[in-house]
N, C-alpha and C. Protein backbone atom coordinates (compact mmCIF):
# COMPACT_ATOMS: atom_id res chain seq x y z
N UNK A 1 0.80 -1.19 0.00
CA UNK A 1 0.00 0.00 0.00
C UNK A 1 0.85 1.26 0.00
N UNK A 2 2.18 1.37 0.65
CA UNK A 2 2.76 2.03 0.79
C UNK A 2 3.56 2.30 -0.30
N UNK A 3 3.90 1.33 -1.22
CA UNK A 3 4.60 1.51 -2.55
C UNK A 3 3.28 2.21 -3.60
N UNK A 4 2.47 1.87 -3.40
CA UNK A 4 1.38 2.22 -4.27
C UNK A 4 0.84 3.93 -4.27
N UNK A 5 1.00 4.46 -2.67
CA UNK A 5 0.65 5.34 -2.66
C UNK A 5 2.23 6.38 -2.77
N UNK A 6 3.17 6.42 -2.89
CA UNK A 6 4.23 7.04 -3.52
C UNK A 6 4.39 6.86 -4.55
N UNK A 7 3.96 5.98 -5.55
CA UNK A 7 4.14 5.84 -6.67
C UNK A 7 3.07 7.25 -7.55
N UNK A 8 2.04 6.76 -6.57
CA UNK A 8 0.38 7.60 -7.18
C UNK A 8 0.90 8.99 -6.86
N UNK A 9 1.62 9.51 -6.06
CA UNK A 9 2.18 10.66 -5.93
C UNK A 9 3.16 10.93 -6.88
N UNK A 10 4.07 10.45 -7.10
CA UNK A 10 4.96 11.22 -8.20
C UNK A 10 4.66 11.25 -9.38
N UNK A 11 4.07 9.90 -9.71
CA UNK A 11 3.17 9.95 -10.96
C UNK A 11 2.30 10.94 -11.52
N UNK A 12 1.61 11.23 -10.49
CA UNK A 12 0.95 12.98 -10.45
C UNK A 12 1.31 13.78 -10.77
N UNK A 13 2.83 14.11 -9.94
CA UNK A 13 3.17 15.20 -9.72
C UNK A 13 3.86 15.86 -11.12
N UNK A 14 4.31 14.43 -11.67
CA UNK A 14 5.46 14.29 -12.45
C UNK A 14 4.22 14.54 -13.65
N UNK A 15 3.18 14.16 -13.85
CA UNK A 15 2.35 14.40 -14.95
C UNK A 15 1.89 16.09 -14.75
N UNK A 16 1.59 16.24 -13.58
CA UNK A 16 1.10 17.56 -13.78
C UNK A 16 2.60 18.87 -14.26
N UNK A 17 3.63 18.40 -13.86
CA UNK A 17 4.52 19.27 -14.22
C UNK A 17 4.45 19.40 -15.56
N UNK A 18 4.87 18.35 -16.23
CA UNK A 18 5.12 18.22 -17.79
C UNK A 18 3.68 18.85 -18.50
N UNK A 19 2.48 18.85 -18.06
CA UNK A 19 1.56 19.19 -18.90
C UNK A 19 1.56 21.28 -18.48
N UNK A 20 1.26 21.61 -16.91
CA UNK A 20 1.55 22.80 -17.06
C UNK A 20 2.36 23.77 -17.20
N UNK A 21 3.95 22.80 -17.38
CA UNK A 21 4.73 23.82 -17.15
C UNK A 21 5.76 23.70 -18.77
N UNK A 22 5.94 22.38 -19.06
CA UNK A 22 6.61 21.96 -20.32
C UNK A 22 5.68 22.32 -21.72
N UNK A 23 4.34 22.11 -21.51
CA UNK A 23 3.51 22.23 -22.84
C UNK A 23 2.59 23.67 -22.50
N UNK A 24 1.93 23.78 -21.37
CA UNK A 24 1.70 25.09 -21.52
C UNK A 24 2.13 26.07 -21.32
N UNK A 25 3.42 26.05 -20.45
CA UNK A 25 4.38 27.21 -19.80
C UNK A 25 3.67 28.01 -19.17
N UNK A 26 3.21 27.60 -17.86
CA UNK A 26 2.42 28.20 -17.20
C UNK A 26 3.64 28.65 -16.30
N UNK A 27 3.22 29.42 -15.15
CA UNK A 27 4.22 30.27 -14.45
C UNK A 27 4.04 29.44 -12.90
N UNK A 28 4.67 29.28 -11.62
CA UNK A 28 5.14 28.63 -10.93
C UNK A 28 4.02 29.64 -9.13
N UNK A 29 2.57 29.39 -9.31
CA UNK A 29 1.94 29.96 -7.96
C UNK A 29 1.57 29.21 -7.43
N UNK A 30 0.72 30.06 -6.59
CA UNK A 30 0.39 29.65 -5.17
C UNK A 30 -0.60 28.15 -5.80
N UNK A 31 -1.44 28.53 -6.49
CA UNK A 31 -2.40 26.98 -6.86
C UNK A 31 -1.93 25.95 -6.90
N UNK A 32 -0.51 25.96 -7.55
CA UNK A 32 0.36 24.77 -7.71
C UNK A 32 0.46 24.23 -6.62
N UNK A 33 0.63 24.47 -5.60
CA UNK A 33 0.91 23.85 -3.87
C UNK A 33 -0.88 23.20 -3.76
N UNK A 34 -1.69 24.23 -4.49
CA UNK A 34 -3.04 23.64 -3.50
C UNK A 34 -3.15 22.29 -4.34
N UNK A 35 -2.91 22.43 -6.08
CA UNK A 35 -3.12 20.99 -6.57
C UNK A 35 -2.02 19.80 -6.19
N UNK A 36 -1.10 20.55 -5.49
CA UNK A 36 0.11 19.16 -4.78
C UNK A 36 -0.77 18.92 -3.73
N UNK A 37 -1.10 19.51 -2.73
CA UNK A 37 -2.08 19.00 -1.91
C UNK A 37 -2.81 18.13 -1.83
N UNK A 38 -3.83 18.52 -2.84
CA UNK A 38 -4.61 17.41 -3.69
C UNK A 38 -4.19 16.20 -3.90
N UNK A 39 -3.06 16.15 -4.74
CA UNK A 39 -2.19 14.80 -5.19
C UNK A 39 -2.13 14.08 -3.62
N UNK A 40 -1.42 15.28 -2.95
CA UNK A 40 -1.05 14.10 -1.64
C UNK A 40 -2.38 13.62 -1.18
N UNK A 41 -3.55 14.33 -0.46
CA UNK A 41 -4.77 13.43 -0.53
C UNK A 41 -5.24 12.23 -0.75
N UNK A 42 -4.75 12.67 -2.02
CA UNK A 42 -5.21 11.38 -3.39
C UNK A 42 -4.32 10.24 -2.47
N UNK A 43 -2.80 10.12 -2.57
CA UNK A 43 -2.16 9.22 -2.14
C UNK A 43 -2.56 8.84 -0.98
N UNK A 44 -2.93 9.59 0.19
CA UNK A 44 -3.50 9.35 1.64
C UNK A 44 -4.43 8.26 1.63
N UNK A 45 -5.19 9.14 0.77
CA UNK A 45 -6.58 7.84 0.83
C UNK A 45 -6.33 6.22 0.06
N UNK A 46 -5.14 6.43 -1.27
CA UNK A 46 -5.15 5.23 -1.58
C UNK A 46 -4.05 4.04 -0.50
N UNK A 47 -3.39 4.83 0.45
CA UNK A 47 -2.68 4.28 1.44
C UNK A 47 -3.70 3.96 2.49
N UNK A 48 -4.61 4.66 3.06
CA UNK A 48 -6.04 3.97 3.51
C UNK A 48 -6.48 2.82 2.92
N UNK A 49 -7.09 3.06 2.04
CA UNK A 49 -7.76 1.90 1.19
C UNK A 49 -6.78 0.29 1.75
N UNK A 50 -5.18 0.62 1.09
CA UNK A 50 -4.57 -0.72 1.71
C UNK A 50 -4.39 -0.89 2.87
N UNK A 51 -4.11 -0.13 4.04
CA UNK A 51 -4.18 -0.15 5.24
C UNK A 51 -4.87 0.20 5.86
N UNK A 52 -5.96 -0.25 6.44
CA UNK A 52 -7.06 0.13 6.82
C UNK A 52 -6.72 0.84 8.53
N UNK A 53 -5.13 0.48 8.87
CA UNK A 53 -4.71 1.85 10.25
C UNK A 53 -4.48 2.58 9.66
N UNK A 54 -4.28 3.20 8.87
CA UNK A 54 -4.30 4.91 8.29
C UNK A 54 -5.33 5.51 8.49
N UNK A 55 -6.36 5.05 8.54
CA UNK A 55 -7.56 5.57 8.53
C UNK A 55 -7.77 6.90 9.23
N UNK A 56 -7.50 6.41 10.91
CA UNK A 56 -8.04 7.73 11.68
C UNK A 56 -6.77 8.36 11.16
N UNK A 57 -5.36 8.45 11.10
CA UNK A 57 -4.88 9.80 10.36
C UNK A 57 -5.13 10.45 9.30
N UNK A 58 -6.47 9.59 8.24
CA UNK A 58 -5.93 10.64 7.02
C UNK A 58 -7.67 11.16 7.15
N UNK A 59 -8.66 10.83 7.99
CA UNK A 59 -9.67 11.63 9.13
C UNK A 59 -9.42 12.66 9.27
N UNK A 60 -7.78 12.50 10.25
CA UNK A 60 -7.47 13.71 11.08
C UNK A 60 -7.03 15.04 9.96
N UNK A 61 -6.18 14.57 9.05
CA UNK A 61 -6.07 15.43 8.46
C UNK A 61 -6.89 15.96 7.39
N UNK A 62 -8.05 15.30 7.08
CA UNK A 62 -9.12 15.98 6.06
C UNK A 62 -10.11 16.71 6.93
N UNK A 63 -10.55 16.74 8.28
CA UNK A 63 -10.59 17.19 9.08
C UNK A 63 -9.89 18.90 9.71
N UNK A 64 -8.41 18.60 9.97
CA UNK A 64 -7.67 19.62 9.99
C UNK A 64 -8.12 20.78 8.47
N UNK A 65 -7.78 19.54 7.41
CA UNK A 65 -7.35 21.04 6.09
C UNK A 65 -9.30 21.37 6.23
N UNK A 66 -10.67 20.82 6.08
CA UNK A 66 -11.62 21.67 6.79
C UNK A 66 -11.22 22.56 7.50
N UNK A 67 -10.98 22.68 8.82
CA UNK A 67 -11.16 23.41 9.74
C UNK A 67 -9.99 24.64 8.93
N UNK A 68 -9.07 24.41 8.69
CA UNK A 68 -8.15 25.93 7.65
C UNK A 68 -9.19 26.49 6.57
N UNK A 69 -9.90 25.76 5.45
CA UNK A 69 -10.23 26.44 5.06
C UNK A 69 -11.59 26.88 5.47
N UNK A 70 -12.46 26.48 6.59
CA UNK A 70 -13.42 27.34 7.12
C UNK A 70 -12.95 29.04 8.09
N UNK A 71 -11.61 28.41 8.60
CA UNK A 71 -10.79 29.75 9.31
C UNK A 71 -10.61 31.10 8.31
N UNK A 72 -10.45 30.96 7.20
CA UNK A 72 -10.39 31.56 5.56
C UNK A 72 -11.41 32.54 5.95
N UNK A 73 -13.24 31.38 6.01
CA UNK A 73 -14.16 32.13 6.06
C UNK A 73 -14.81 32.75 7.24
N UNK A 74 -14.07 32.89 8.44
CA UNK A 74 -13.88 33.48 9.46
C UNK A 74 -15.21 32.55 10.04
N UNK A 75 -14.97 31.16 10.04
CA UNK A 75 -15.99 30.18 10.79
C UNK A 75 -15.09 30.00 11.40
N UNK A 76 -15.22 29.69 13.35
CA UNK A 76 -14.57 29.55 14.08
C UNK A 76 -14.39 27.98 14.36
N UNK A 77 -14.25 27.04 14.31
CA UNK A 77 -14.13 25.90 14.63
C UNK A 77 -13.51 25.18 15.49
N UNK A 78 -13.85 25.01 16.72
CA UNK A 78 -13.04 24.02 18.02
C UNK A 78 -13.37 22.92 18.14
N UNK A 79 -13.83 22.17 17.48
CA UNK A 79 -14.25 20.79 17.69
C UNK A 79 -14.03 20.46 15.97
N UNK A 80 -13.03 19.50 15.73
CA UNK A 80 -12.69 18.93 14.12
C UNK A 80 -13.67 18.37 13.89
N UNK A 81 -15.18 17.73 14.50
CA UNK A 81 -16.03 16.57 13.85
C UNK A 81 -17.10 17.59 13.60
N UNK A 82 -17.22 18.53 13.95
CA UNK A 82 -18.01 19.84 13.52
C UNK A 82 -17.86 20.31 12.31
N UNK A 83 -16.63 19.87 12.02
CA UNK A 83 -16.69 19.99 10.55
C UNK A 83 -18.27 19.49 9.38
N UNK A 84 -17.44 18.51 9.60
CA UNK A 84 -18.49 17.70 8.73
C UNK A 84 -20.03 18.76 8.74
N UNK A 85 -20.71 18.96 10.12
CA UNK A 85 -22.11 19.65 9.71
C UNK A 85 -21.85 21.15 9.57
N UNK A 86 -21.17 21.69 9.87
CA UNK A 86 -20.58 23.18 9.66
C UNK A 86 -20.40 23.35 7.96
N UNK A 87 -19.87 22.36 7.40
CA UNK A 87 -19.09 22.79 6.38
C UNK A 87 -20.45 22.49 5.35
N UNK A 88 -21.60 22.14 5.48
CA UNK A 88 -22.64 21.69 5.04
C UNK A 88 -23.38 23.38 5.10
N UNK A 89 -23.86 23.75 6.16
CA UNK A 89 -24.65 24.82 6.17
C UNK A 89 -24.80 25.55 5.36
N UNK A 90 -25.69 26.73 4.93
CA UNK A 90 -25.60 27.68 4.28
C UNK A 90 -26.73 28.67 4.81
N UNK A 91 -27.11 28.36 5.68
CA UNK A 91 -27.36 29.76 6.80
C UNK A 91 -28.16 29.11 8.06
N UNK A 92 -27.08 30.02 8.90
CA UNK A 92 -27.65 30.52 10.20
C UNK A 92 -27.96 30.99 11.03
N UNK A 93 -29.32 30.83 11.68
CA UNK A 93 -30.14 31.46 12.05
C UNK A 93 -29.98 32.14 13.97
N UNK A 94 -29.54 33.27 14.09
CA UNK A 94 -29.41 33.96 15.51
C UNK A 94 -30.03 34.51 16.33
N UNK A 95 -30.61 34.23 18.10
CA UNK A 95 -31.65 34.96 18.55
C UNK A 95 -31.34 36.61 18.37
N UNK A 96 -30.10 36.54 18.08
CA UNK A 96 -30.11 38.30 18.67
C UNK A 96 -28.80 38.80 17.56
């Protein structure tokens, strides 16, 4: 599982270079980190899939990157499983 999910990572990484940077000559920002991100994800979960103890870490960290990008939208979040129904909402309602 562990060969599988480093492989699925460079493979990525190594494809996404050559297409945006060799054929379209795109320029080197901030997005680029968020779609490496992504890639790693990707690998997280397929290292889950074979090891089913990965699990609660790659939870914790889809969890964590929630709770950053709700902080973005100035949602306060202290409890990581709040995620999940927080990140669902789209309005709420205040006595005062």
């Amino acid at each position: 599982g562990t060969y599988a999910a480093i492989f699925m990572i460079v493979v990525l990484i190594i494809r996404y270079s050559i297409i945006n940077f060799a054929v379209h000559h795109d320029s080197w920002t901030k997005d680029v980190w968020v779609d490496f991100l992504g890639f790693f994800i990707i690998a997280v979960t397929v290292l889950v899939v074979a090891v089913p103890e990965g699990l609660p870490l790659a939870v914790t960290i889809s969890l964590a990157y929630s709770v950053k990008k709700m902080m973005k939208d100035n949602n306060l979040v202290r409890v990581l499983a709040a995620c999940e129904t927080m990140g669902n909402a789209t309005t709420i309602c205040s006595d005062k």
